[in-house]
Structures are given as C-alpha cells and as structure tokens.
Protein backbone atom coordinates (compact mmCIF):
# COMPACT_ATOMS: atom_id res chain seq x y z
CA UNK A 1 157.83 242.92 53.84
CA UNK A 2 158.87 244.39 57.54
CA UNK A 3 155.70 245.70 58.76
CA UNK A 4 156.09 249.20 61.19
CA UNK A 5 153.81 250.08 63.48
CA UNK A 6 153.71 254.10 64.11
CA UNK A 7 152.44 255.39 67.36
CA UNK A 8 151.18 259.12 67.33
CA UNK A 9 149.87 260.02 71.05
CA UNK A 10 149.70 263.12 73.11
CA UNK A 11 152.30 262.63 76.50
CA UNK A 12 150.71 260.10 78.78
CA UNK A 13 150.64 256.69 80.41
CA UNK A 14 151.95 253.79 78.08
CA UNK A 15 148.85 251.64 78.88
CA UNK A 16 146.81 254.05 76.69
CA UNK A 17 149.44 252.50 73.98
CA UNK A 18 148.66 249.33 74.88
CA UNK A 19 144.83 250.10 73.98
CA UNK A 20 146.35 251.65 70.68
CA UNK A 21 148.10 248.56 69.67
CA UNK A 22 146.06 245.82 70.29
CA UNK A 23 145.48 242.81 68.16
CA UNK A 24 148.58 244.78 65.84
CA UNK A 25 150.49 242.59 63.50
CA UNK A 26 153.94 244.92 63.19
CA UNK A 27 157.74 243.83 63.54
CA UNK A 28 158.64 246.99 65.62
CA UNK A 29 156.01 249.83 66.67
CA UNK A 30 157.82 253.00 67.58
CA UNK A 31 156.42 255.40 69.82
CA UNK A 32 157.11 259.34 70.13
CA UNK A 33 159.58 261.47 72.33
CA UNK A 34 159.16 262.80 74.99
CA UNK A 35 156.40 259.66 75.32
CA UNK A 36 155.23 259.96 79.16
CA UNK A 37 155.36 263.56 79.69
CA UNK A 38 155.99 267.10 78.39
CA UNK A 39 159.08 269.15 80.10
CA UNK A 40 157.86 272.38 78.11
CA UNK A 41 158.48 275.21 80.91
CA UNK A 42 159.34 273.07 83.87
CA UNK A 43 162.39 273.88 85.62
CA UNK A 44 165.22 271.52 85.56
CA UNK A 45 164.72 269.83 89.20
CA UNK A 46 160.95 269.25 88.09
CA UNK A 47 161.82 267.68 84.97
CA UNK A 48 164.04 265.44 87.03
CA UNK A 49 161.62 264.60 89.66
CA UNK A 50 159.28 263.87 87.01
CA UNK A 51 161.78 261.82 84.92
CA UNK A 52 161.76 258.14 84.93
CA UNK A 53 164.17 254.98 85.78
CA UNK A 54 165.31 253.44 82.83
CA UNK A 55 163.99 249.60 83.82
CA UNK A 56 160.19 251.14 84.75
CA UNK A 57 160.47 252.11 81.06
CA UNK A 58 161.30 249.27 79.93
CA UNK A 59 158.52 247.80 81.78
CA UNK A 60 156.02 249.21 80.22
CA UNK A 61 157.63 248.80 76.66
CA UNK A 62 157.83 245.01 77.60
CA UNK A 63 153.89 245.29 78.42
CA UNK A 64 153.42 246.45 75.02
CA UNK A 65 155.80 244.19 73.59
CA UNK A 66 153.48 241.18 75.23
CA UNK A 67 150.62 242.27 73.75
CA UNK A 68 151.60 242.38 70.60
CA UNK A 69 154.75 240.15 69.96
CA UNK A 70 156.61 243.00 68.09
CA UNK A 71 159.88 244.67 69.04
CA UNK A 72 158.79 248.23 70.79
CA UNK A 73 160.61 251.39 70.57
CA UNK A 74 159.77 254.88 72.37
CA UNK A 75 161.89 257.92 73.79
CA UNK A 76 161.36 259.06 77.38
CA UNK A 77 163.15 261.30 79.95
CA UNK A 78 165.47 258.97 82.00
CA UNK A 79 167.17 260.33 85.53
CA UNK A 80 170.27 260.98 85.17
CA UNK A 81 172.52 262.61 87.39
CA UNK A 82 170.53 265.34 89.39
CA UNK A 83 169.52 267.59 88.36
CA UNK A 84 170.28 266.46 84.56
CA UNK A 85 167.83 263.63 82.91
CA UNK A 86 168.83 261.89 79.53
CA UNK A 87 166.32 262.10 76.67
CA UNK A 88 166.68 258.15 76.04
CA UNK A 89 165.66 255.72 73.52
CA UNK A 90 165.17 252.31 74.24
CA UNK A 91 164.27 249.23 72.39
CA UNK A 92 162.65 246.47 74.10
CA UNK A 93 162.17 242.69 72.29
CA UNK A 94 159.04 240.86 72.10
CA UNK A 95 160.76 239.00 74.77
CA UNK A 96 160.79 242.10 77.55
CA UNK A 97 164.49 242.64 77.04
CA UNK A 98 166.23 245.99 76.61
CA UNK A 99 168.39 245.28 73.99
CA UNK A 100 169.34 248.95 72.98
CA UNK A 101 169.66 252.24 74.02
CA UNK A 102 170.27 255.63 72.82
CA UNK A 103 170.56 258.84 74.60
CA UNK A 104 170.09 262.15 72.17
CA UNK A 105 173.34 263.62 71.56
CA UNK A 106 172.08 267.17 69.80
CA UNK A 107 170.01 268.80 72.24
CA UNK A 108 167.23 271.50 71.03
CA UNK A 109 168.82 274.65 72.15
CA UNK A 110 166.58 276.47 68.90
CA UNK A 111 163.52 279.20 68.77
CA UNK A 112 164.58 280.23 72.07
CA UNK A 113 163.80 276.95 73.71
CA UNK A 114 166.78 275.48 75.64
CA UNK A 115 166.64 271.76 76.21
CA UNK A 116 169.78 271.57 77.58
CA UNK A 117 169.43 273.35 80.47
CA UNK A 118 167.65 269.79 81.93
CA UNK A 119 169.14 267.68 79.32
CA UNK A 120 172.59 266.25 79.23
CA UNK A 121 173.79 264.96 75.75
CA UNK A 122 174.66 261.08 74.91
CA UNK A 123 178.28 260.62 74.19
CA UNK A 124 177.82 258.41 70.84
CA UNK A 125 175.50 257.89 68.13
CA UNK A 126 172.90 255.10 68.09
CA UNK A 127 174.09 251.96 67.66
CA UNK A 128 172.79 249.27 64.73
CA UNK A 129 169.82 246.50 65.26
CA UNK A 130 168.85 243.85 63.44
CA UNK A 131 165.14 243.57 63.58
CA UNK A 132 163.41 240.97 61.99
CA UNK A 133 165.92 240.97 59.02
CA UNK A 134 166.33 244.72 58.69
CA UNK A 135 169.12 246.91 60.07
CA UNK A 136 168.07 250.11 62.70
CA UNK A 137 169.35 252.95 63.94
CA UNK A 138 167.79 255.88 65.99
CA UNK A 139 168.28 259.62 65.79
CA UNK A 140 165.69 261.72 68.09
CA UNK A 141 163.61 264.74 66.73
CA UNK A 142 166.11 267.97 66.11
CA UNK A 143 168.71 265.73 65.15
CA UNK A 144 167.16 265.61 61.39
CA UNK A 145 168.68 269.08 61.29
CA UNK A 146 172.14 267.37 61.38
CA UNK A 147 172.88 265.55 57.99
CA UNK A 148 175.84 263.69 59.60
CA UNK A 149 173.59 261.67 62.08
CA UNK A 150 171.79 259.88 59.24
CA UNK A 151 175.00 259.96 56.90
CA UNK A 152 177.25 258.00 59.90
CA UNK A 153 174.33 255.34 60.13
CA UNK A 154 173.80 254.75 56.35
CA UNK A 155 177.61 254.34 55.93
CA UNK A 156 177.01 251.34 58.87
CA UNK A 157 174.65 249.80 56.84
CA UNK A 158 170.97 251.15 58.01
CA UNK A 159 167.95 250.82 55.71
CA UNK A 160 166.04 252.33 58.29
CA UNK A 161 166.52 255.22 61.04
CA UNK A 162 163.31 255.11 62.87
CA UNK A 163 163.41 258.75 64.79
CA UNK A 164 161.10 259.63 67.86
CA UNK A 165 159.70 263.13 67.92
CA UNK A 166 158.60 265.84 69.80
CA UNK A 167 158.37 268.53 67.23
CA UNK A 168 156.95 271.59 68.17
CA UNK A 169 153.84 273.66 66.79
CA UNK A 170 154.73 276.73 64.73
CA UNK A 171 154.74 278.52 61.29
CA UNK A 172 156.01 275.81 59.02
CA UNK A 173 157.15 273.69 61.42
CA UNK A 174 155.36 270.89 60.03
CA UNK A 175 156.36 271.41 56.28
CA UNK A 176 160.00 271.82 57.58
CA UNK A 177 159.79 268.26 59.73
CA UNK A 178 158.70 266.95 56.21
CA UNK A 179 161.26 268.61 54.35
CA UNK A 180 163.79 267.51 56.38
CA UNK A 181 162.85 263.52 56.86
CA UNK A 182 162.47 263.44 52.64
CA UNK A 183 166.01 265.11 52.37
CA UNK A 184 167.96 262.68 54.88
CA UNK A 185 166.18 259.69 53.40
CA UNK A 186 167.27 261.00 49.61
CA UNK A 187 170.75 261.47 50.88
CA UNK A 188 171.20 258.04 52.43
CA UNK A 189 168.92 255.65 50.41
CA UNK A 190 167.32 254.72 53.50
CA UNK A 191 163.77 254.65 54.90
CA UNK A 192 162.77 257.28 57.38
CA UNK A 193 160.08 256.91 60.52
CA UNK A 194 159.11 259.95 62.09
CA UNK A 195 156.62 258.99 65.21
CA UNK A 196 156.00 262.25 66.57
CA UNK A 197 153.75 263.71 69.99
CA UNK A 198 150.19 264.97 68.86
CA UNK A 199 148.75 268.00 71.05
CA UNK A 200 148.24 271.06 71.22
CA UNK A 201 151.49 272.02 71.32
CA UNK A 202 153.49 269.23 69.24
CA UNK A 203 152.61 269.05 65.44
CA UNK A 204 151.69 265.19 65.11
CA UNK A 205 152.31 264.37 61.26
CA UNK A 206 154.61 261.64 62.20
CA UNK A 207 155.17 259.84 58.27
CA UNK A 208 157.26 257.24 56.75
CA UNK A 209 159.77 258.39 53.67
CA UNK A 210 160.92 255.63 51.69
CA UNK A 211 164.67 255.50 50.18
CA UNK A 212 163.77 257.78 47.39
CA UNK A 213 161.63 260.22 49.32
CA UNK A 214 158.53 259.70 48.36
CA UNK A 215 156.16 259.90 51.86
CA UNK A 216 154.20 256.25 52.47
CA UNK A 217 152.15 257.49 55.12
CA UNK A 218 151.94 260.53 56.66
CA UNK A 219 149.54 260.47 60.44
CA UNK A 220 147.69 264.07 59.89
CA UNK A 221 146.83 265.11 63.04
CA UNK A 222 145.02 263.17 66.27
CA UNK A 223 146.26 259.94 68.72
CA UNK A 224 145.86 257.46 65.79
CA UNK A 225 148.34 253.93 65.52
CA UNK A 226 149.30 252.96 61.65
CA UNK A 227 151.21 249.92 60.48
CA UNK A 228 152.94 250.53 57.26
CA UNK A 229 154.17 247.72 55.11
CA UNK A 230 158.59 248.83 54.27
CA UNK A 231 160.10 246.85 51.69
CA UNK A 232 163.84 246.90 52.45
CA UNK A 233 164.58 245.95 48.98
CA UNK A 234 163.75 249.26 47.91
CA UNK A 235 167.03 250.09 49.90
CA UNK A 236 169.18 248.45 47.58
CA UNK A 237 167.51 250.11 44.50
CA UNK A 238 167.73 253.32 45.60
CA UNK A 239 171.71 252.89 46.48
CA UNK A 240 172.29 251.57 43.19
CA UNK A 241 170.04 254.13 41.09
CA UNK A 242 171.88 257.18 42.79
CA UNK A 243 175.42 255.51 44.69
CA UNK A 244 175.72 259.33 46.80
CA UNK A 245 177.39 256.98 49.61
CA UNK A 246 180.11 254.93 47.06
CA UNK A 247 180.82 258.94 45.13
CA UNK A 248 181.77 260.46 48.45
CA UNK A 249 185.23 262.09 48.45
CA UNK A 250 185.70 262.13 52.33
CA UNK A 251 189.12 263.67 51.35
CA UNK A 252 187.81 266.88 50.59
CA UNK A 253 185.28 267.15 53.66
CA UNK A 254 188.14 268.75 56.05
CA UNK A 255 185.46 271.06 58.26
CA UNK A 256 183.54 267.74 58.70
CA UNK A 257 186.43 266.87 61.82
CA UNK A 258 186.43 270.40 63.59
C-alpha cells in the first residue's frame, strides 16, 4: 500500500509544513500551489520580486523531506526571466535531491483572472517518477480542465497524477474541482491527488479519487495534513474492467493535432 501524505495550508513559510508533518509515515506528501505566497492582484514585477530561486525551494522541501523520510512535492513561483516567473513543481527525495521538475504549461487566463500576464508557460508536460514502486506525473490546478494532460500521462503508464492547487473561491467552484478530478481519474484508470491552498480566498477541499472515481478522502476546509493509504493495484482493475485507453481510435481524433 503507497501511503500519500496531503498537505492543505493557507500560502506561507514551509516550516509551518514541517510542524504539519511531523512524526508522518507517507511515501510522498504533496503540498499545494502557489505554496509560499499568493500573486492574486500583484503586478507582474511584484510577483517576480516576490518569486523564489528554484534551489531555496528545494531547500526547504529537503527540510521536510528530513523530517519525515518521504519524497516531498509542492508548487511555488520560481524567477524566471524578469519580469516572467514559472509556476514550478518540484519533487525533492528523502535524500534532499531535486529529482523532477515541472513548470505549468496551461496558464489560468479564466473568470477574468489572467495568470499569464506574470506567468510564462512550461514547454512540455510532466515527466514520469517512480516513487516507491508507483509511477507519477504532475499536472497543476486549471490544467484538470484539459482532458489531454491526464490522457498523455496515463498512456505513459501513470497510476497516479498527484496535482497541486490553487483553486479559487466561487459559486461551485468547489463541486466543479470535484467534478473534474472524478472525471479525469474515470477516463484514465488512474488515481487522482488534489492538494489544494485553504483561505479565504482558495477553496481547500483538496481529495484523493481512486481509478474508478470514487473520492477516498476529501480535506473539507482548514490547514489540516492527511495520509491516505492508495492501492495501485486498483489501477490495474480499473484498466481491465473499462480498457477506455486499449478502445481508443487515435485515427479518428484529427482536431486533437491543431
């Protein structure tokens, strides 16, 4: 049984996670977007002065790491070219090491909020990590509005896309985050881990779908740290009671390309 530790925290110092986590058995603990600060209304050359380097994140994903012995993953704002920042994904080993990152590739230009206007884009998808015997991939908050994200990473083998979150307070936003984690985990066979930012302007409700989309664990609101037990068998079930990926007709899917 892979054991997953999910982090739900308002913006804010990663030693409060530390606090969160102690004495946690998990194989990876995955924290929020957007986990250090909130860009909401800050003008590009703020967000960037307020952005962080890449290795000080790491750093304080390694602290976490050390405390606990798990693998650690969390999305920050990473300085990029000025005045543009990456919204970046990194996962650290229980050793300290950076051994992947992902920089969000569909931006959050939606209910008249305009992330890319301090955001550039990543140039490819998340890559694929074996942790602890099970295969992971990232996608980051609005991207579970793009089927073809999760679809790419199940056809490379995922069982589970563990997806940072920043998703914002509104009417339905929180059934439609739930809606939309259940619907790309039914579509793929694979579990889906939503750790999302609690306050008072991010929903919290981060959850855990399992391969046939039935929710394991779903946060509620508050700063609150749950492990939740993920059988990755339950992968392999799921592919062979409904084989979606093997009855594809990629023939047919000609707008998929343009």
């Amino acid at each position: 049984m892979f054991r997953l530790g999910l982090v739900q925290k308002s913006p804010g110092p990663l030693s409060e996670v530390v606090k969160m986590v102690a004495g946690s058995e998990a194989d990876l603990i995955l924290l929020p977007e957007y986990s250090l600060f909130d860009p909401t209304g800050l003008k590009p050359e703020e967000v960037w002065e307020r952005a962080t380097a890449l290795e000080d994140f790491v750093e304080g994903l390694a602290k976490i790491a050390a405390e606990t012995g798990a693998y650690v993953a969390g999305g920050f704002l990473e300085r990029g070219p000025r005045p543009k920042v990456f919204n970046t994904t990194v996962l650290v080993s229980p050793a300290g090491k950076a051994v992947g990152t992902y920089r969000k590739t569909h931006l959050f230009d939606a209910y008249g909020y305009k992330e890319s206007e301090a955001v550039e884009p990543g140039g490819e998808l998340s890559g694929i990590f074996d942790v602890r015997q099970i295969k992971i991939g990232f996608a980051v908050c609005f991207e579970l509005r793009f089927p073809e994200v999760f679809r790419e990473l199940a056809l490379g083998g995922v069982q589970l896309v563990a997806v940072p979150a920043a998703w914002y307070s509104g009417p339905l936003k929180e059934e439609i985050l739930h809606v939309l984690a259940r619907a790309r985990s039914v579509e793929n066979g694979v579990f889906i881990a939503v750790a999302a930012l609690y306050s008072q302007r991010f929903t919290g409700r981060s959850l855990v779908v399992n391969p046939f989309g039935v929710v394991e664990a779903d946060l509620g609101v508050g700063s609150k740290y749950r492990v939740v037990a993920i059988d990755p068998s339950l992968v392999d079930e799921a592919r062979r009671t409904v084989p979606a990926l093997n009855l594809r007709r990629p023939s047919l899917y000609k707008r998929l390309c343009t």
